[in-house]
C-alpha atoms as a PDB file:
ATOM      1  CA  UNK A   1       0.000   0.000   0.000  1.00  0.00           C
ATOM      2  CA  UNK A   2       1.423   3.184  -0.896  1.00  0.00           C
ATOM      3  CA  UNK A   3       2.016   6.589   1.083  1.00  0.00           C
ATOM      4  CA  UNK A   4      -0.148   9.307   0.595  1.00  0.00           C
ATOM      5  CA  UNK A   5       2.955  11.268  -0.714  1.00  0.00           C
ATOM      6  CA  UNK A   6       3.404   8.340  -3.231  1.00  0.00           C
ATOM      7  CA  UNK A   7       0.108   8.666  -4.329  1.00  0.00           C
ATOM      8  CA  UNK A   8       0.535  12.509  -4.511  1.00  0.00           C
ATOM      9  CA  UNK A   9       3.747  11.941  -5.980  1.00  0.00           C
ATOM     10  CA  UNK A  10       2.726  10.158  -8.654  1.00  0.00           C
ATOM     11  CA  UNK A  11      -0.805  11.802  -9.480  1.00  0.00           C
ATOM     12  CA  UNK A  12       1.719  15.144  -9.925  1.00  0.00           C
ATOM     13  CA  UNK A  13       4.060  13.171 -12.487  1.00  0.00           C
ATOM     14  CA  UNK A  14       0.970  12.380 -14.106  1.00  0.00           C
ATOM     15  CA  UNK A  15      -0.907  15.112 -14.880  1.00  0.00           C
ATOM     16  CA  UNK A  16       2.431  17.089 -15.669  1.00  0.00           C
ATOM     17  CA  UNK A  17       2.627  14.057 -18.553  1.00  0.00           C
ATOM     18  CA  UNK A  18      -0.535  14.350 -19.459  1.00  0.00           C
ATOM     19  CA  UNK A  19      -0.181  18.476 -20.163  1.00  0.00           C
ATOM     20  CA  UNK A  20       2.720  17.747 -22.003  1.00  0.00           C
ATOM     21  CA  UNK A  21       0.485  15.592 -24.361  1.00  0.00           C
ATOM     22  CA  UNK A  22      -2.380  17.860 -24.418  1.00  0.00           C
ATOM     23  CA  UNK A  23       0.143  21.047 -25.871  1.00  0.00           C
ATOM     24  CA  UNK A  24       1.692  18.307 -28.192  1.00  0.00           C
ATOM     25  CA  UNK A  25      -2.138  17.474 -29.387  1.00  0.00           C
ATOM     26  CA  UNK A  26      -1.816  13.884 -28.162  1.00  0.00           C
ATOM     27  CA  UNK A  27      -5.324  13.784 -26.575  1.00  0.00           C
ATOM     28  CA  UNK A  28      -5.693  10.251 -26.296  1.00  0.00           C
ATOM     29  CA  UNK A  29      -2.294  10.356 -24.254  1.00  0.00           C
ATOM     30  CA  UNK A  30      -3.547  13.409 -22.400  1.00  0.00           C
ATOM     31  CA  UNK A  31      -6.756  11.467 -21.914  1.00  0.00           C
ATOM     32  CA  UNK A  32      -4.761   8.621 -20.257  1.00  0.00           C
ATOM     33  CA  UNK A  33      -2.498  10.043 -18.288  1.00  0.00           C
ATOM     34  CA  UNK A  34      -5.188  12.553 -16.743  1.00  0.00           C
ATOM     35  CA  UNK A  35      -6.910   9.210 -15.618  1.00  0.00           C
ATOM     36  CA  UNK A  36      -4.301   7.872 -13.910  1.00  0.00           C
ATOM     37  CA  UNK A  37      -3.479  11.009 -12.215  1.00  0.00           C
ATOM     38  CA  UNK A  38      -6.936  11.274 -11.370  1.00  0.00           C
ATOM     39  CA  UNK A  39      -7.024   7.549 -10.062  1.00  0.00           C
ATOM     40  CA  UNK A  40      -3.415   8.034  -8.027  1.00  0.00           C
ATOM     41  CA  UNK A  41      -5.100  11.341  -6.263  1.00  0.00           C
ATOM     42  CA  UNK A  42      -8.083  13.147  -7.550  1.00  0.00           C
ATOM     43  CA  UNK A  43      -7.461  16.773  -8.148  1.00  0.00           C
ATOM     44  CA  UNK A  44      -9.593  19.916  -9.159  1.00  0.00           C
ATOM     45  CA  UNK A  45      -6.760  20.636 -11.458  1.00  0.00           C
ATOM     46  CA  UNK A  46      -6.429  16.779 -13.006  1.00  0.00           C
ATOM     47  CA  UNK A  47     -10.422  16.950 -13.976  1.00  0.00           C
ATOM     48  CA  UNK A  48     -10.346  20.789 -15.215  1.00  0.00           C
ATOM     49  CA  UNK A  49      -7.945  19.632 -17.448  1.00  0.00           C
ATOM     50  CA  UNK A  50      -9.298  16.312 -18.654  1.00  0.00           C
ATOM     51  CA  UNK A  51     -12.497  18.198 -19.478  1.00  0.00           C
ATOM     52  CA  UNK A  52     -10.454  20.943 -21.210  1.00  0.00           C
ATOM     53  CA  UNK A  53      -8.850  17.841 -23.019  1.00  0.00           C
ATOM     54  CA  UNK A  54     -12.763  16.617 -23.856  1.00  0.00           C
ATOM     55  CA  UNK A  55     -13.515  20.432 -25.309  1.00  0.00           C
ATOM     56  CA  UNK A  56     -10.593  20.246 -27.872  1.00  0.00           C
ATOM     57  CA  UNK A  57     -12.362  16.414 -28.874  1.00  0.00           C
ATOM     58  CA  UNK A  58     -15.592  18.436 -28.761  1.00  0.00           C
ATOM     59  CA  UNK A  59     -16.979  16.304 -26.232  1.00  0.00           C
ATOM     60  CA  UNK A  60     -18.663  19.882 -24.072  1.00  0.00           C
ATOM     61  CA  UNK A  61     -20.688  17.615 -22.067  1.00  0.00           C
ATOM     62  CA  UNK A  62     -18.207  15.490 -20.981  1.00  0.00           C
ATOM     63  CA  UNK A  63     -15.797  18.579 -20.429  1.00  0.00           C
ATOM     64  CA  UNK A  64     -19.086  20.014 -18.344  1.00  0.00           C
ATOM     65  CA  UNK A  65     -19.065  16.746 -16.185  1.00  0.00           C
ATOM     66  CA  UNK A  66     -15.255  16.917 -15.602  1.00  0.00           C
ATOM     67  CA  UNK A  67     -15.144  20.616 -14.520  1.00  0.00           C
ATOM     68  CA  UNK A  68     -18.094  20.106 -11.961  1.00  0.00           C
ATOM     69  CA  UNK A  69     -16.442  17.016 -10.106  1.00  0.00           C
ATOM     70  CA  UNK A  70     -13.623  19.390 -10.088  1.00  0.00           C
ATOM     71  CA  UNK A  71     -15.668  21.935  -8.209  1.00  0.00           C
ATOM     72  CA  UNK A  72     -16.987  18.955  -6.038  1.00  0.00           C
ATOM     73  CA  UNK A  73     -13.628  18.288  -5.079  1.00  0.00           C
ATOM     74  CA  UNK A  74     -12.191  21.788  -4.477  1.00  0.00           C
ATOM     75  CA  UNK A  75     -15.007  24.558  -4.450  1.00  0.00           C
ATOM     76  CA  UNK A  76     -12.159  27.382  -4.356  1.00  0.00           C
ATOM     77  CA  UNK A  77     -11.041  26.412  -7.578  1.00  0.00           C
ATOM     78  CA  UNK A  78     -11.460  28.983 -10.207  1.00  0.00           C
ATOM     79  CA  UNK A  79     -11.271  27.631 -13.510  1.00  0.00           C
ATOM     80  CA  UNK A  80     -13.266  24.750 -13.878  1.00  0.00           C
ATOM     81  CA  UNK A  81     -16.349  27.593 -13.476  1.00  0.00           C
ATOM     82  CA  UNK A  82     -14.823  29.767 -16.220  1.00  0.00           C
ATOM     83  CA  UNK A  83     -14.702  26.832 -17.994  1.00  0.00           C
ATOM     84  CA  UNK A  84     -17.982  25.592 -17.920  1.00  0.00           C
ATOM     85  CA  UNK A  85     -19.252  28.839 -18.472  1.00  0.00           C
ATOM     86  CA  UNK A  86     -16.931  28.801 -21.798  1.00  0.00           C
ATOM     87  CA  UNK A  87     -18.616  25.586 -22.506  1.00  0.00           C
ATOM     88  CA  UNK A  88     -22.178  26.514 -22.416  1.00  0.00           C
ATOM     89  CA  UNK A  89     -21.113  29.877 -24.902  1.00  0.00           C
ATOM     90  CA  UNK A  90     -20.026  27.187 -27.155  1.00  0.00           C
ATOM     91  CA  UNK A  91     -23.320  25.653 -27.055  1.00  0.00           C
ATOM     92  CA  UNK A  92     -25.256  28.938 -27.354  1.00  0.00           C
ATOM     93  CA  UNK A  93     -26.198  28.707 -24.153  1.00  0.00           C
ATOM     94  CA  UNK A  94     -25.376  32.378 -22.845  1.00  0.00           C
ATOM     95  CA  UNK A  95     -27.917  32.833 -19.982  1.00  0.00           C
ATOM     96  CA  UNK A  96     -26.327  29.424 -18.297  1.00  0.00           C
ATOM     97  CA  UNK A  97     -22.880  30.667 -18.858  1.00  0.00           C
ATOM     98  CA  UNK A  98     -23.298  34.180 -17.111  1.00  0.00           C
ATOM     99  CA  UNK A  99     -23.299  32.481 -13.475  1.00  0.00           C
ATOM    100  CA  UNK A 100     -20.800  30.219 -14.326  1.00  0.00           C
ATOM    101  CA  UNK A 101     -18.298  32.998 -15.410  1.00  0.00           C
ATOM    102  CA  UNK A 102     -19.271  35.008 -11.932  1.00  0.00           C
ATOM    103  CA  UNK A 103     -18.430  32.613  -9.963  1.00  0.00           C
ATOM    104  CA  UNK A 104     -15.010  32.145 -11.528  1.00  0.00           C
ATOM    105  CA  UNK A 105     -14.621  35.982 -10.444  1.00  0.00           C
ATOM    106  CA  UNK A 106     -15.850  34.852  -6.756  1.00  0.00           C
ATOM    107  CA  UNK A 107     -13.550  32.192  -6.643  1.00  0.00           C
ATOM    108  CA  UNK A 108     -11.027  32.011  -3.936  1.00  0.00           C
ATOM    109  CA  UNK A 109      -8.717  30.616  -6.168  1.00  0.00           C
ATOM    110  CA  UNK A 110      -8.127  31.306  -9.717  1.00  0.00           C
ATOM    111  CA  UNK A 111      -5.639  32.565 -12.061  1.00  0.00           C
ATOM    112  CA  UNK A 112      -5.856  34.080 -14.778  1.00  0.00           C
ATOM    113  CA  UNK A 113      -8.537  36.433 -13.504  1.00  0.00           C
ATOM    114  CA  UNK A 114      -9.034  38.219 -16.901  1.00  0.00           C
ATOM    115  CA  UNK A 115     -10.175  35.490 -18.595  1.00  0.00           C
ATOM    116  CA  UNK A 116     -13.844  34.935 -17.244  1.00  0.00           C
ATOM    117  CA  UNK A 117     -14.088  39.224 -17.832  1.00  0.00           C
ATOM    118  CA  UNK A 118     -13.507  38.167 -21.427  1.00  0.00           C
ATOM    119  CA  UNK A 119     -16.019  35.343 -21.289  1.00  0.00           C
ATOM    120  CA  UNK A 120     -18.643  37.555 -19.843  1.00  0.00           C
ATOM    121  CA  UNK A 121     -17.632  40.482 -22.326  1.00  0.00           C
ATOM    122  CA  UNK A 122     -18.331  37.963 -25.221  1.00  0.00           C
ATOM    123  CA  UNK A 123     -21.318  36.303 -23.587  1.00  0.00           C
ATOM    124  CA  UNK A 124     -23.272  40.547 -22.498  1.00  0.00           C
ATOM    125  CA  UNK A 125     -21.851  41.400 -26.606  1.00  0.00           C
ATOM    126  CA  UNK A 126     -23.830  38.420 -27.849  1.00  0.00           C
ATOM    127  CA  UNK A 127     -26.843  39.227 -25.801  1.00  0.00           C
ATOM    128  CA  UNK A 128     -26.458  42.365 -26.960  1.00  0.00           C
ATOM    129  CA  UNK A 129     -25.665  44.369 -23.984  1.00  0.00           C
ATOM    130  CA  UNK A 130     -22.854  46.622 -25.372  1.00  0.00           C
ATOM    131  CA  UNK A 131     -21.840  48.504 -22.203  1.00  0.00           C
ATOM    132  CA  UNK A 132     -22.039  45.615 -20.194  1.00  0.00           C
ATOM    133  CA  UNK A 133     -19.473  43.895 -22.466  1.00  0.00           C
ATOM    134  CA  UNK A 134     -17.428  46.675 -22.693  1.00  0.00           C
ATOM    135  CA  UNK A 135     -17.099  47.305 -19.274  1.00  0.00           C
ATOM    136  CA  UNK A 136     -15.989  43.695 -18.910  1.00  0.00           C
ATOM    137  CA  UNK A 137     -13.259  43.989 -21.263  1.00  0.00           C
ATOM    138  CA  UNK A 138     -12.447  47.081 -19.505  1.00  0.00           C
ATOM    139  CA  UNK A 139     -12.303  45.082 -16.641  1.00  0.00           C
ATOM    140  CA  UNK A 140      -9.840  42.483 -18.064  1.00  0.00           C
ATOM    141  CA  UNK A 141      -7.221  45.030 -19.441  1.00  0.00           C
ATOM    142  CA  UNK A 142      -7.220  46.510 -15.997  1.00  0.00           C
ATOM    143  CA  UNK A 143      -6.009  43.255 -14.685  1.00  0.00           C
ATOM    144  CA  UNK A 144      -4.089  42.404 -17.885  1.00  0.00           C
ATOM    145  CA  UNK A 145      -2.999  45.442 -19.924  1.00  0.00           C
ATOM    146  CA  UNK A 146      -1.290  43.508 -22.131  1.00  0.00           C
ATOM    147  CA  UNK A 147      -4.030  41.173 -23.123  1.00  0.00           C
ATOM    148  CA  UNK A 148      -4.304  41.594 -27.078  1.00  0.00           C
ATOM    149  CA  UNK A 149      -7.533  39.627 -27.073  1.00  0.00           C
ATOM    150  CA  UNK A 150      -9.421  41.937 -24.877  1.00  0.00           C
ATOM    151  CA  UNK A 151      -7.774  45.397 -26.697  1.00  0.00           C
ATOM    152  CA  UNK A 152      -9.002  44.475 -29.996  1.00  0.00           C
ATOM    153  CA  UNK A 153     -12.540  43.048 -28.910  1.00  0.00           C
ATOM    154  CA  UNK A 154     -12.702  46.865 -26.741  1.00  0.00           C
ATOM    155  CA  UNK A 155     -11.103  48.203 -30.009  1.00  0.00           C
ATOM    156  CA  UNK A 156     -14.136  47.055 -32.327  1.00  0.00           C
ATOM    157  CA  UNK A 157     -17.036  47.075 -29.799  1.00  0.00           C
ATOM    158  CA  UNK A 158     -16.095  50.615 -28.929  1.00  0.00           C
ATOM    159  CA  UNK A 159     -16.486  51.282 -32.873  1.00  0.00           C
ATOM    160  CA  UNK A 160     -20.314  49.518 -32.620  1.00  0.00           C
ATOM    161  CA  UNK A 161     -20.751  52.043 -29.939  1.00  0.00           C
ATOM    162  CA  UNK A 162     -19.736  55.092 -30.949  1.00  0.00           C
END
């Protein structure tokens, strides 16, 4: 029977395998190796990642069910609720995806904080609440001025609006 180090150990060699496979597109490795992590010692950060592995397969609901035993397993954890609520945009579902995002802002822990401002400024500019979305994107430059993604989507919503 191993140590709960060992099994922390090895969970940790894991999952650091199995992002290695996910940037070099190897999902079915990534898939794998998230498991095992997973089955060594669960983590929030083992099943966020598995389910973003499921989103690049375009398996949302899957990706939905990994992010939310995430949360089960560590409610302070950010970005499985910015996920989800990037998710549910996918599937058109923008009213869903609002609470999702908000809680991401709530959340104890989470970094990069600028993203779910993004997520909501795409969600309220789809919806077509203008100066809600741009006072998202506001919102993430403040915490990342060097964010190109939210400068140009400020850049061309502020052109809608003026």
């Amino acid at each position: 029977m191993s140590s709960e180090y060992d099994r922390k150990k090895s969970a940790v060699n894991s999952f650091r395998a199995a992002y290695d496979a996910q940037m070099r597109s190897d999902f079915e490795e990534a898939m794998r190796l998230y498991g095992i992590s997973i089955e060594s010692y669960p983590t929030a950060e083992a099943h966020t990642y598995l389910g973003w592995t499921y989103s690049f397969l375009g398996r949302i609901d899957d990706a939905i069910a990994e992010c939310k035993k995430a949360i089960a397993i560590d409610p302070d954890f950010g970005n499985p609720y910015n996920d989800i609520g990037s998710y549910l945009m996918k599937q058109g579902k923008l009213d869903e995806a609002i609470p999702w995002l908000e809680s991401a802002l709530r959340s104890a822990r989470y970094e990069p904080r600028h993203y779910p401002h993004c997520n909501l400024g795409r969600a309220y500019w789809s919806k077509g609440m203008l100066v809600r979305a741009e006072q998202e994107f506001e919102k993430a430059l403040a915490l990342s001025p060097a964010y190109a993604y939210a400068r140009h989507a400020l850049e061309t919503l502020r052109q809608h609006l003026h």
